[in-house]
Protein backbone atom coordinates (compact mmCIF):
# COMPACT_ATOMS: atom_id res chain seq x y z
CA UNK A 1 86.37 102.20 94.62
CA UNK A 2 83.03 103.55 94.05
CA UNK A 3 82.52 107.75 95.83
CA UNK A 4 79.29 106.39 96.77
CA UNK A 5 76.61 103.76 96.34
CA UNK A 6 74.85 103.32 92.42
CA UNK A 7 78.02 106.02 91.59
CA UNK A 8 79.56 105.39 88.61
CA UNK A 9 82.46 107.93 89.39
CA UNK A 10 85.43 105.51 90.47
CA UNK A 11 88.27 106.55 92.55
CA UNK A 12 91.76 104.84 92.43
CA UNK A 13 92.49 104.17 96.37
CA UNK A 14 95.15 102.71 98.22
CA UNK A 15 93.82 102.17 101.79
CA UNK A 16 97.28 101.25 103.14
CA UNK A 17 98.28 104.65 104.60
CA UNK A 18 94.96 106.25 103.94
CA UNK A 19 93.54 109.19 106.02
CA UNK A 20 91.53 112.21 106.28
CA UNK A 21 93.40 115.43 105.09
CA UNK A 22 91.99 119.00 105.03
CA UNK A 23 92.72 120.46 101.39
CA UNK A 24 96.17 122.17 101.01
CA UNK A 25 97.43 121.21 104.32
CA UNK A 26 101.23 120.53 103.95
CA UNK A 27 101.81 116.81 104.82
CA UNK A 28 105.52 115.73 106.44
CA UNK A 29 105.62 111.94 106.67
CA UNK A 30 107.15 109.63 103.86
CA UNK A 31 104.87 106.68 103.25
CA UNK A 32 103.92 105.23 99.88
CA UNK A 33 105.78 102.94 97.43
CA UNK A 34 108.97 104.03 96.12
CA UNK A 35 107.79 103.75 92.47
CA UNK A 36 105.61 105.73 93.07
CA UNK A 37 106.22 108.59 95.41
CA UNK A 38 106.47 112.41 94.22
CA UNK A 39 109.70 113.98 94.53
CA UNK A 40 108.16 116.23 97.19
CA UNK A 41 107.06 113.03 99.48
CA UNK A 42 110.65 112.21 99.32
CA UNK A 43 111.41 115.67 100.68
CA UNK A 44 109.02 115.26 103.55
CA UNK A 45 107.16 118.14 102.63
CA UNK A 46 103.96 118.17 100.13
CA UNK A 47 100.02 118.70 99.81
CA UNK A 48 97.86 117.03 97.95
CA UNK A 49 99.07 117.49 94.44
CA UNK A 50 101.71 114.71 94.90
CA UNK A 51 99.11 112.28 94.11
CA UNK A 52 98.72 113.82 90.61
CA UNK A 53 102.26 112.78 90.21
CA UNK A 54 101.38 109.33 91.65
CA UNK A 55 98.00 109.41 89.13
CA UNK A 56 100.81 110.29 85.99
CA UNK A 57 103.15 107.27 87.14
CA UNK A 58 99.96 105.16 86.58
CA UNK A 59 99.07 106.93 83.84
CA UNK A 60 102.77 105.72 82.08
CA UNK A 61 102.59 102.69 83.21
CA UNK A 62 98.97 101.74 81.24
CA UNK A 63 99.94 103.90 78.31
CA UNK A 64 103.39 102.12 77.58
CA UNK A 65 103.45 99.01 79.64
CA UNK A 66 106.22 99.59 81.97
CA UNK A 67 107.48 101.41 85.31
CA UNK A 68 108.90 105.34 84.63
CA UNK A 69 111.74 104.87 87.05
CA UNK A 70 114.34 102.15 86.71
CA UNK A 71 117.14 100.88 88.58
CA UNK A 72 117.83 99.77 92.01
CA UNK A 73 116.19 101.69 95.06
CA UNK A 74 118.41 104.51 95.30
CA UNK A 75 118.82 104.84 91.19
CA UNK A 76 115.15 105.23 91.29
CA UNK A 77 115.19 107.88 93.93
CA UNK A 78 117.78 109.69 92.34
CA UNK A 79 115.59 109.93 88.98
CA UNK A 80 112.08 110.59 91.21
CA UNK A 81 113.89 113.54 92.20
CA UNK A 82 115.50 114.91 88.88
CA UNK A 83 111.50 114.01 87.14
CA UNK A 84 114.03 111.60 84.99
CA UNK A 85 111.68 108.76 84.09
CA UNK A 86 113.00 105.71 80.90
CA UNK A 87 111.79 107.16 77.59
CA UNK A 88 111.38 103.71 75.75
CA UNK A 89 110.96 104.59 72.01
CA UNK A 90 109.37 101.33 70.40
CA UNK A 91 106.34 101.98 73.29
CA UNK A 92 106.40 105.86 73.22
CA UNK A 93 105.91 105.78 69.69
CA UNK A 94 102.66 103.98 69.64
CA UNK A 95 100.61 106.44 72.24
CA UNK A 96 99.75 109.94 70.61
CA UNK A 97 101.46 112.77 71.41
CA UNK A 98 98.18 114.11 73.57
CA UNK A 99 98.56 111.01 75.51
CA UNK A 100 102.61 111.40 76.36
CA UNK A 101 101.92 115.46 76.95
CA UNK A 102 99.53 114.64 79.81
CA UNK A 103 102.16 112.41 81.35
CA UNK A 104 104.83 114.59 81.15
CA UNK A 105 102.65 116.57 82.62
CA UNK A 106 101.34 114.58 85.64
CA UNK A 107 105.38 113.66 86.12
CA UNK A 108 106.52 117.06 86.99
CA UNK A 109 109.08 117.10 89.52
CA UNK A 110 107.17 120.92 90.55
CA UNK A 111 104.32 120.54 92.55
CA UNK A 112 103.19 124.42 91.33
CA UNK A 113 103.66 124.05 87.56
CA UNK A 114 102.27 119.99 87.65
CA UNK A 115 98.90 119.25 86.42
CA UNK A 116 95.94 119.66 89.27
CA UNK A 117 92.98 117.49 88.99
CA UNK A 118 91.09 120.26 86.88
CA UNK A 119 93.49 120.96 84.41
CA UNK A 120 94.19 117.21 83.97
CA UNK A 121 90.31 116.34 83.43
CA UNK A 122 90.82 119.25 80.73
CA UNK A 123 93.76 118.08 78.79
CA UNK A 124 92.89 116.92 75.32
């Protein structure tokens, strides 16, 4: 989506559960696709930096071609919440090492120490 009319500035937008949020207001409802979701959504209890974490997952998944988290439902909650995402060699080894630093980055399972919106426009 477009920020405005004759913008090139696009935003990625999922207008499913979308709504107006003051910045850093602490959010408690779990909504979102599992594949997706921060470890903190899970937890019922997160701001806006979990879609950082939701930008990194599809970050991975145009950088090597597949989903981070594998497994059935609950094997892929389980691994949200450790930050443990599949490491796929033959693909990882084809994306620089810039490229896999700002998704390890963006897939942080801490909010605090997880790349914010400046600091990932920044990264090399």
């Amino acid at each position: 989506m477009y920020d405005e009319k004759g913008s090139h500035h696009l935003k990625l937008i999922d207008f499913g559960f979308s709504k107006f949020w003051e910045p850093n207001t602490t959010m408690a409802l779990r909504y979102g696709t599992m594949a997706y979701i921060a470890p903190e959504v899970i937890h019922k209890d997160y701001t806006s930096q979990c879609d950082m974490w939701s930008f990194g997952v599809v970050v991975f998944i145009l950088l090597f071609g597949y989903m981070p988290f594998q497994g059935d439902e609950q094997q892929q909650y389980q691994n949200i919440l450790a930050g443990k995402y599949s490491v796929k060699e033959k693909y990882w080894s084809k994306v620089s090492r810039e490229a896999q630093d700002l998704v390890r980055k963006l897939i942080f399972v801490d909010p605090l120490k997880r790349l914010n919106p400046a600091q990932a426009i920044e990264h090399s």
